[in-house]
N, C-alpha and C. Protein backbone atom coordinates (compact mmCIF):
# COMPACT_ATOMS: atom_id res chain seq x y z
N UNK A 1 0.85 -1.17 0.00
CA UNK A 1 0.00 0.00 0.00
C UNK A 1 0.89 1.24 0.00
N UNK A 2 0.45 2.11 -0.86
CA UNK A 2 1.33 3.72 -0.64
C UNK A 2 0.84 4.80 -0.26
N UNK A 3 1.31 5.42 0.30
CA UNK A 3 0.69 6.54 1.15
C UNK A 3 1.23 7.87 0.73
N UNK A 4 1.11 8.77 1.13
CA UNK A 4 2.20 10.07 1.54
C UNK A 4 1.57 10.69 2.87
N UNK A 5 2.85 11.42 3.19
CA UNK A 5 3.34 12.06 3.91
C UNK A 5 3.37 13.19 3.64
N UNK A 6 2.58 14.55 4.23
CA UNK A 6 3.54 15.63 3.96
C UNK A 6 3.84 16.14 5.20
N UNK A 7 5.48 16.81 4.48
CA UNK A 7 6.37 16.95 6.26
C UNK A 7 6.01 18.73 6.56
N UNK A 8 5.02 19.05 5.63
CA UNK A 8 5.03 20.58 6.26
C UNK A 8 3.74 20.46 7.91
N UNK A 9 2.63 19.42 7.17
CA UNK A 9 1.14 19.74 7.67
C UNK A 9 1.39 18.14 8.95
N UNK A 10 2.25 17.25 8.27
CA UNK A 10 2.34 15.85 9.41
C UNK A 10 0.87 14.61 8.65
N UNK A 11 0.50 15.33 7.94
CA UNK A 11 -1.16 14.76 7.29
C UNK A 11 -0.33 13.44 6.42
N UNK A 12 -1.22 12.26 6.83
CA UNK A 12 -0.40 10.88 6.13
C UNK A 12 -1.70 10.31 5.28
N UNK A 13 -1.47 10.30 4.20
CA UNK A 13 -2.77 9.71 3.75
C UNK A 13 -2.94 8.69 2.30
N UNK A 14 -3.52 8.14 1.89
CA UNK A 14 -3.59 6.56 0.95
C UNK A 14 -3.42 7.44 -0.42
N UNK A 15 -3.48 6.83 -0.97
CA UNK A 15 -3.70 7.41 -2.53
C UNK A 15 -5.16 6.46 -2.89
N UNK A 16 -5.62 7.11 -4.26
CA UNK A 16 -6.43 6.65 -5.26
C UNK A 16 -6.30 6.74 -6.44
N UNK A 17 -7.32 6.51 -7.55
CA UNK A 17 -7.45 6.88 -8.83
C UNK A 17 -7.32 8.34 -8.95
N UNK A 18 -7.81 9.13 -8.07
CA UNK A 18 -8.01 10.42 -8.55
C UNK A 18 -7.25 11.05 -7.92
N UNK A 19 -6.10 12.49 -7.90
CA UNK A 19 -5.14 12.93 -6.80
C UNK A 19 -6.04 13.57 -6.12
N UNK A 20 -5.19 13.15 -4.43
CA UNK A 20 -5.60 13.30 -3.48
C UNK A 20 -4.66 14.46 -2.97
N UNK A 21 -4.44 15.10 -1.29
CA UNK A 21 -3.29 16.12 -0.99
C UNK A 21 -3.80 16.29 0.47
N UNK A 22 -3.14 16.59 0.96
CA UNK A 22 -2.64 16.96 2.32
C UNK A 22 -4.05 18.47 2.87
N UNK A 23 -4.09 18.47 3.61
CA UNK A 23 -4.64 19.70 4.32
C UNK A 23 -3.80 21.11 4.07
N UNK A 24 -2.70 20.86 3.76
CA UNK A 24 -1.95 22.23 3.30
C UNK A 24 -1.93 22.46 1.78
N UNK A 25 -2.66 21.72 1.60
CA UNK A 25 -2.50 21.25 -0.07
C UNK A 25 -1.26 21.15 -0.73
N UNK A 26 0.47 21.33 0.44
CA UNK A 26 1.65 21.29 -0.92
C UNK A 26 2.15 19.58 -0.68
N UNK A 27 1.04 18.48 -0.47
CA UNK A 27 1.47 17.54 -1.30
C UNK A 27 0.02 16.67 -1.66
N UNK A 28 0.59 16.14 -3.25
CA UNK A 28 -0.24 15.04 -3.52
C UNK A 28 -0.10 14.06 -4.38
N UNK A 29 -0.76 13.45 -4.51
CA UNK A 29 -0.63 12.22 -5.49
C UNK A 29 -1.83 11.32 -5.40
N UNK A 30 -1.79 10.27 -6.56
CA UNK A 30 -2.52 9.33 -6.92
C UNK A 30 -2.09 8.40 -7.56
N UNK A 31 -2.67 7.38 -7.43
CA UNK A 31 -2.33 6.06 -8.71
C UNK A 31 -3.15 6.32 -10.30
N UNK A 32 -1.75 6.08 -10.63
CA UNK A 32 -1.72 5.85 -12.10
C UNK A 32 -2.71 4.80 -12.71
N UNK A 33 -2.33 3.64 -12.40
CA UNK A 33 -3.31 2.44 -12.41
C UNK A 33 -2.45 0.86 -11.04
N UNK A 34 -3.28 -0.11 -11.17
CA UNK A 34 -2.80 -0.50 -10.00
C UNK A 34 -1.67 -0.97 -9.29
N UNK A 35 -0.64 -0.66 -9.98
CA UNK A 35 0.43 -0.89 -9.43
C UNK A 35 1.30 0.94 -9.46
N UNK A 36 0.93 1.80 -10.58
CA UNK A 36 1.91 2.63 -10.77
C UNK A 36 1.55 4.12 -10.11
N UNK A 37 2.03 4.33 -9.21
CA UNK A 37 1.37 5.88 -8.78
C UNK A 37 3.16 7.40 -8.90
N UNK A 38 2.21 8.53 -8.76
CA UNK A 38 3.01 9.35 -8.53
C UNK A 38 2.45 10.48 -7.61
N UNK A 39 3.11 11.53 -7.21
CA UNK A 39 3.15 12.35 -6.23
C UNK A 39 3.94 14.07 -6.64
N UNK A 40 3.36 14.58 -5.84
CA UNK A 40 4.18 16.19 -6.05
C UNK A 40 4.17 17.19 -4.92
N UNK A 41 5.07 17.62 -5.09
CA UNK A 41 5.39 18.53 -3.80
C UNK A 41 6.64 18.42 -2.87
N UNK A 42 6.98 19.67 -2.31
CA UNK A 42 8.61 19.52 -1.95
C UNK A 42 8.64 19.00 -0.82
N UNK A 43 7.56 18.67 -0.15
CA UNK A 43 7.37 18.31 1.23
C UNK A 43 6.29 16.81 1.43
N UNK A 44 6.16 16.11 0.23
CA UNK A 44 5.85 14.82 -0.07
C UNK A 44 6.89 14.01 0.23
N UNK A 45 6.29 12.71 0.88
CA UNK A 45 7.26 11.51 1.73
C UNK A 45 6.65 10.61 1.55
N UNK A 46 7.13 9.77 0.66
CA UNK A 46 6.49 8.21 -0.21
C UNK A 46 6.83 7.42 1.15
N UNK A 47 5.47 6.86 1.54
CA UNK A 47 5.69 5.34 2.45
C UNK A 47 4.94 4.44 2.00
N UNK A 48 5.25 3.40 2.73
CA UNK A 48 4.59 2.22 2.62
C UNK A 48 4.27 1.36 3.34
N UNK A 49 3.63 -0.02 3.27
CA UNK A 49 3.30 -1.16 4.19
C UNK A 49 3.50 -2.32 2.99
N UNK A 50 3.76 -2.90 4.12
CA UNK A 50 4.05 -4.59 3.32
C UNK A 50 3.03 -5.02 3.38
N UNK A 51 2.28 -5.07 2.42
CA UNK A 51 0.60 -5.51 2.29
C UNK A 51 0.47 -6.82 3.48
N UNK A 52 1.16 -7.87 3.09
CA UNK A 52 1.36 -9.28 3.69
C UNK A 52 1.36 -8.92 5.34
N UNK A 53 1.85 -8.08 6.17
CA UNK A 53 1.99 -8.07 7.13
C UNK A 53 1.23 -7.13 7.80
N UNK A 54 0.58 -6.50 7.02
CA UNK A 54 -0.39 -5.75 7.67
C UNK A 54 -1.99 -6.65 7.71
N UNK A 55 -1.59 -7.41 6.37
CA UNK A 55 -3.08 -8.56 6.47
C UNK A 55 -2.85 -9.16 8.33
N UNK A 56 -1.83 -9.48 8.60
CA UNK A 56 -1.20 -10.46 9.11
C UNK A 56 -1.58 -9.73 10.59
N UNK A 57 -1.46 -8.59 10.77
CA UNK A 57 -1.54 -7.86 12.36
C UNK A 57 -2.89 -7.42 12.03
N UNK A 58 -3.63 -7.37 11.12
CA UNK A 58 -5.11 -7.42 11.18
C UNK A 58 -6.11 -8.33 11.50
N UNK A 59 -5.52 -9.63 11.17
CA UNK A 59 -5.82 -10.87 11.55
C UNK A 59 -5.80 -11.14 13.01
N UNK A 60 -4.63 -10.81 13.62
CA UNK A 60 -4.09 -11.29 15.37
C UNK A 60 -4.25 -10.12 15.89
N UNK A 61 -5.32 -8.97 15.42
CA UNK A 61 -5.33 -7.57 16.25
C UNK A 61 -5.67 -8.34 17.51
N UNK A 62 -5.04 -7.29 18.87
CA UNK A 62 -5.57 -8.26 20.21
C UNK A 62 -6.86 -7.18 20.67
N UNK A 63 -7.11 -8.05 21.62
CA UNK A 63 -8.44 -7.41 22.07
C UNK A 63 -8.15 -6.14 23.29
N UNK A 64 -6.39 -6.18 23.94
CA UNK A 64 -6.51 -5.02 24.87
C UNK A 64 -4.74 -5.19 24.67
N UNK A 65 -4.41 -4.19 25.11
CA UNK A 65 -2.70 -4.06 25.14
C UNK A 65 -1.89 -3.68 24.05
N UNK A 66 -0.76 -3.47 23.40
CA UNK A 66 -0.38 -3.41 22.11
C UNK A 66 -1.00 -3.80 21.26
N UNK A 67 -1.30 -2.95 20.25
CA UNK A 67 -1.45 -3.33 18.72
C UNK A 67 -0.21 -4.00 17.95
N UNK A 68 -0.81 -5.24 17.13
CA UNK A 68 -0.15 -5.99 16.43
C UNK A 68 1.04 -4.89 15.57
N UNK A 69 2.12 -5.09 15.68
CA UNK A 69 3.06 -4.30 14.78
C UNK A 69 3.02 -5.10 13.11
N UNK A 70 3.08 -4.16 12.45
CA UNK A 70 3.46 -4.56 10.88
C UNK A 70 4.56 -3.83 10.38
N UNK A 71 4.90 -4.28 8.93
CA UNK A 71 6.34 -3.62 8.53
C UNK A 71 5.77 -2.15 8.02
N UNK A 72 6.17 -0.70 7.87
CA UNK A 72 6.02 0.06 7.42
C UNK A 72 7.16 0.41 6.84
N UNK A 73 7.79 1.03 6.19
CA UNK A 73 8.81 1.71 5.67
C UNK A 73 9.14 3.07 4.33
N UNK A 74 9.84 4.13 4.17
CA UNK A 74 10.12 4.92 3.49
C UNK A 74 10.22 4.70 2.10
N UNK A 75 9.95 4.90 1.19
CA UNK A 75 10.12 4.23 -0.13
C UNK A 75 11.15 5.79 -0.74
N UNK A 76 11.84 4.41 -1.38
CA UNK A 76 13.30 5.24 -1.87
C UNK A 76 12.75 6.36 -2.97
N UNK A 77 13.19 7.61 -3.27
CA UNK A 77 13.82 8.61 -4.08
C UNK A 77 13.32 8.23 -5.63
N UNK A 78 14.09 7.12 -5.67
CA UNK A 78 14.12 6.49 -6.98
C UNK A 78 13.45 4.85 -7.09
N UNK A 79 12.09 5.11 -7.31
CA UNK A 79 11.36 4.09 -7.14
C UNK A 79 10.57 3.55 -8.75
N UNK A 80 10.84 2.73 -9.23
CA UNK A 80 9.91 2.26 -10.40
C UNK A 80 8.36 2.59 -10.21
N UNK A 81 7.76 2.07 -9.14
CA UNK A 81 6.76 2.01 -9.26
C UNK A 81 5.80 3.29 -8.26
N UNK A 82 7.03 4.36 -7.77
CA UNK A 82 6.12 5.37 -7.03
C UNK A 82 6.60 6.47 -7.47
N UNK A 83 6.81 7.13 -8.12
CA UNK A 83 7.48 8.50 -8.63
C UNK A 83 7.40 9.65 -8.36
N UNK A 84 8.18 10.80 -8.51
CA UNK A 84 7.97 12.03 -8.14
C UNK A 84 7.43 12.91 -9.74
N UNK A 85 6.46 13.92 -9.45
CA UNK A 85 6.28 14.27 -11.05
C UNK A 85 6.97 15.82 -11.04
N UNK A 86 7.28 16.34 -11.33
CA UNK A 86 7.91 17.29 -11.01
C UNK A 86 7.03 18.55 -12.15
């Protein structure tokens, strides 16, 4: 799953078909189609989740105490499949 980030407003949010943006409006993006998305803005921060492991802590959510952890991580600069449009 891909998200952004923007680091002016802290606003983290999914993408879609149609571009989406932040509450400050200087970031946004959308998917291209289902694998290919892009983004804009100087203060846009491509993340992600490992689909598989978020199924996975959705499954074993507990009923009181910590929430199940999943992998999240930064998606690189230079990404095939998440791009910057400039």
């Amino acid at each position: 799953m891909k998200l952004l980030m923007c680091l002016n407003c802290n606003d983290v949010f999914s993408l879609d078909m149609y571009e989406k943006g932040c509450s400050c409006g200087r970031s946004k993006g959308k998917y291209i189609n289902q694998q290919l998305a892009e983004y804009t803005g100087e203060f846009a921060l491509p993340l992600g989740f490992t689909n598989s492991s978020l199924i996975q802590a959705i499954k074993h959510q507990p009923n009181e105490g910590m929430g199940k952890e999943f992998t999240a991580f930064v998606i690189p600069k230079n990404c095939e499949t998440f791009f910057k449009r400039f």
